[in-house]
Protein backbone atom coordinates (compact mmCIF):
# COMPACT_ATOMS: atom_id res chain seq x y z
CA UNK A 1 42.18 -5.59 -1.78
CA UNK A 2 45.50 -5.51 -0.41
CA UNK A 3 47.74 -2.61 0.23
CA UNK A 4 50.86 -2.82 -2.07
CA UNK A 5 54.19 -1.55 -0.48
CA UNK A 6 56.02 0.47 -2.58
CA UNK A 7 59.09 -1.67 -2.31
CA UNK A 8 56.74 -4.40 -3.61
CA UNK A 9 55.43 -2.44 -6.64
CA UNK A 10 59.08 -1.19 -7.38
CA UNK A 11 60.63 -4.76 -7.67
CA UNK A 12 57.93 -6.07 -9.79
CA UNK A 13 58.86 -3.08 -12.15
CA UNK A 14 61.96 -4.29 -11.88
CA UNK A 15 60.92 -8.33 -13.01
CA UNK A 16 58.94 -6.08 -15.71
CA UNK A 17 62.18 -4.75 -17.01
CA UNK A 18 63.56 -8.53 -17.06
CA UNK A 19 60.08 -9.49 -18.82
CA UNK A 20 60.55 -7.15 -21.30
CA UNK A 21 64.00 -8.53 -22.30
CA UNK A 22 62.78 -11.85 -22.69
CA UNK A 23 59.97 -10.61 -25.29
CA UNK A 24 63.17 -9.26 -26.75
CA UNK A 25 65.01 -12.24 -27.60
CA UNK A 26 61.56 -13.67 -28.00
CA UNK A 27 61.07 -15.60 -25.50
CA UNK A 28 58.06 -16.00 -23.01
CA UNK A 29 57.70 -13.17 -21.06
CA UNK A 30 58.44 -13.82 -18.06
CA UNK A 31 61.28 -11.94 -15.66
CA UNK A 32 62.49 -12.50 -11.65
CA UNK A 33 64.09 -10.70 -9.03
CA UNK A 34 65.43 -12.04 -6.24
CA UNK A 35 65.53 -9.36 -2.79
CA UNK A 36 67.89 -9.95 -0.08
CA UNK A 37 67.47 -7.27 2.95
CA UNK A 38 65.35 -4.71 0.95
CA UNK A 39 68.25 -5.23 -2.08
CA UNK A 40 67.95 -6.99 -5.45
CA UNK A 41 70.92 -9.88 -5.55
CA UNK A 42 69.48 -11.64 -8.40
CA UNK A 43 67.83 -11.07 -11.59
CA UNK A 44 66.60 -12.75 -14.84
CA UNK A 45 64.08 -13.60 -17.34
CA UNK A 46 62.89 -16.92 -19.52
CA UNK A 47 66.11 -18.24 -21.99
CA UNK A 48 64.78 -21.57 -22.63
CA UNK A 49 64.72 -20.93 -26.82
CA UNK A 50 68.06 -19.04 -25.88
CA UNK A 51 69.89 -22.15 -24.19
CA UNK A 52 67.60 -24.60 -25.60
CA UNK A 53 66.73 -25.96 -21.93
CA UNK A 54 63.09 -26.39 -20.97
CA UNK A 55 64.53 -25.99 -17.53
CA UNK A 56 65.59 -22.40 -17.96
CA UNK A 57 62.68 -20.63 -16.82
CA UNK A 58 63.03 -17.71 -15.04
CA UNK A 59 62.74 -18.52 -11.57
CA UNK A 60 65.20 -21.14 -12.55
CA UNK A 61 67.70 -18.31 -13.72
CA UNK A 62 67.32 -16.31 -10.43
CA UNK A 63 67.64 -18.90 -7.93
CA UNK A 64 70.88 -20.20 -8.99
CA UNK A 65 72.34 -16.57 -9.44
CA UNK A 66 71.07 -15.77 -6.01
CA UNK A 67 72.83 -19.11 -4.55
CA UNK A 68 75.53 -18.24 -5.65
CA UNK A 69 75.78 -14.92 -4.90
CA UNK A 70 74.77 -15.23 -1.21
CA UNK A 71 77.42 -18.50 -1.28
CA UNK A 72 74.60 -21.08 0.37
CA UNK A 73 71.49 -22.85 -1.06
CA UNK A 74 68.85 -21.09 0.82
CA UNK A 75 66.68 -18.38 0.25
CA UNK A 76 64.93 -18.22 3.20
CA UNK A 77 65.73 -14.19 4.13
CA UNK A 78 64.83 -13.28 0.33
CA UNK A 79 61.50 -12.87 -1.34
CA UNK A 80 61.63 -13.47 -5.46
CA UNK A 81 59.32 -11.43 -7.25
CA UNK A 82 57.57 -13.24 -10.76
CA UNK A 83 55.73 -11.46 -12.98
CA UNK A 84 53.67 -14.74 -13.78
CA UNK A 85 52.48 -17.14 -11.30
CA UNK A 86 55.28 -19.86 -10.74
CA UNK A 87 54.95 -23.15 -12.71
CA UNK A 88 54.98 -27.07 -10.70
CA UNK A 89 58.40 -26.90 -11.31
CA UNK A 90 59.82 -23.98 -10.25
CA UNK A 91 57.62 -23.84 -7.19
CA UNK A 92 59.32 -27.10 -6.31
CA UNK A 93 62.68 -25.18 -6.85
CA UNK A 94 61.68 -22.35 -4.58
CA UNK A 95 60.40 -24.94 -1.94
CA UNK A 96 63.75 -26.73 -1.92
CA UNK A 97 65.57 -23.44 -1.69
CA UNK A 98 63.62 -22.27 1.49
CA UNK A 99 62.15 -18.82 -0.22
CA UNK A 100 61.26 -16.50 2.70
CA UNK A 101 58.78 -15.06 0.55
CA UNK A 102 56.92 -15.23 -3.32
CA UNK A 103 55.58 -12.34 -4.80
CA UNK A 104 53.92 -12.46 -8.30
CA UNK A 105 51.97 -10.47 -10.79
CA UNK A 106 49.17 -11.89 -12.78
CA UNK A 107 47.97 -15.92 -12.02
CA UNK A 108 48.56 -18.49 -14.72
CA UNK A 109 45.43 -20.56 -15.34
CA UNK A 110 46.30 -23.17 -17.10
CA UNK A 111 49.85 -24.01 -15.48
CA UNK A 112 50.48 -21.92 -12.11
CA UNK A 113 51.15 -24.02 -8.92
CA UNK A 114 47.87 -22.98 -7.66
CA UNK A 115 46.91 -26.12 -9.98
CA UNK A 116 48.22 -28.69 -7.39
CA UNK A 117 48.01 -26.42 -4.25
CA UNK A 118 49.74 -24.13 -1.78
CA UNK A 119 51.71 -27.35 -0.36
CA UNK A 120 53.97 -27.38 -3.01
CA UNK A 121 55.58 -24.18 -1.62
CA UNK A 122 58.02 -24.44 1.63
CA UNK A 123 55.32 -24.56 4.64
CA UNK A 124 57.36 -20.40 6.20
CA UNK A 125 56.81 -18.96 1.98
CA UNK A 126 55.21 -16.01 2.28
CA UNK A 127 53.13 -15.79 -0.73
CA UNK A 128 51.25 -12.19 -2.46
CA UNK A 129 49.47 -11.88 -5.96
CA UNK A 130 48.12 -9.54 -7.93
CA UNK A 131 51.17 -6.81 -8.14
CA UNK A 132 51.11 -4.74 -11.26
CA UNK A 133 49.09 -7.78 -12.43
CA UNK A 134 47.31 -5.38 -15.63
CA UNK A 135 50.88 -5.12 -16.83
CA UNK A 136 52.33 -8.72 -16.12
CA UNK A 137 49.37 -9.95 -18.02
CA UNK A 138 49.04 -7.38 -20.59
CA UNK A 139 52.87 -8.38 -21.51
CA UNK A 140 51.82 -12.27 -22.08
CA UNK A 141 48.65 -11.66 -23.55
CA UNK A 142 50.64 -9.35 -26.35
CA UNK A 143 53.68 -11.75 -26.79
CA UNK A 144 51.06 -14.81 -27.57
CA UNK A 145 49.29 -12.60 -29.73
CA UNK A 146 51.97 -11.81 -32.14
CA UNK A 147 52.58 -15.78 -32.45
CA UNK A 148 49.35 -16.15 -33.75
């Protein structure tokens, strides 16, 4: 079992938060923060029923606001934090953006990257599971329940 930092545990609370408002506006789950030198530059959560974009996902959301506030298209000095394991597509996003690090709660069976492998990822991301997973997973597992 790893040792969780509490800057680690404290930004996932953080992608929590952004979570939360997505079950809000109803939609998945799911919230980001991007860190930048131990400071959060970017946050955001799922709008895809929002902007009606299958492409809005969260990690989506975060990396553009973090491009654009650091001014460049690399994210190599930042670590995002997920509270669900990345999809195929936005690991491809973060690979192409250079993420320094990936940090996410709770593992998605059925479409995670883990499905087609680590290489996906930028060969330097630094990548941690398994923070505040109970409550990343707790959060899905009641949003899909109250669909059924």
């Amino acid at each position: 079992m790893a040792i969780i930092e509490q800057s680690d545990k404290s930004f996932m609370q953080e992608a929590l938060k952004e979570a939360g408002q997505a079950f809000e506006q109803d939609e998945v789950p799911v919230g980001a923060v991007v860190v930048c030198k131990n400071t959060i530059i970017a946050r955001a959560h799922n709008m895809v029923e929002r902007l009606n974009d299958v492409t809005a996902h969260a990690e989506m959301q975060a990396i553009t606001s973090a491009t654009h506030f650091l001014g460049g298209k690399y994210l190599n000095e930042c670590k995002i934090y997920v509270t669900i394991e990345p999809c195929l597509m936005c690991a491809g996003a973060l690979y192409w953006a250079q993420i320094g690090g990936l940090v996410y709660g709770a593992t998605d069976e059925k479409r995670g990257f883990h499905t087609a492998g680590n290489s996906v990822l930028h060969p330097k991301t630094t990548v941690e599971s398994g923070i505040l997973e109970a409550e990343c997973r707790d959060l899905m597992i009641e949003f899909f329940k109250s669909k059924r």
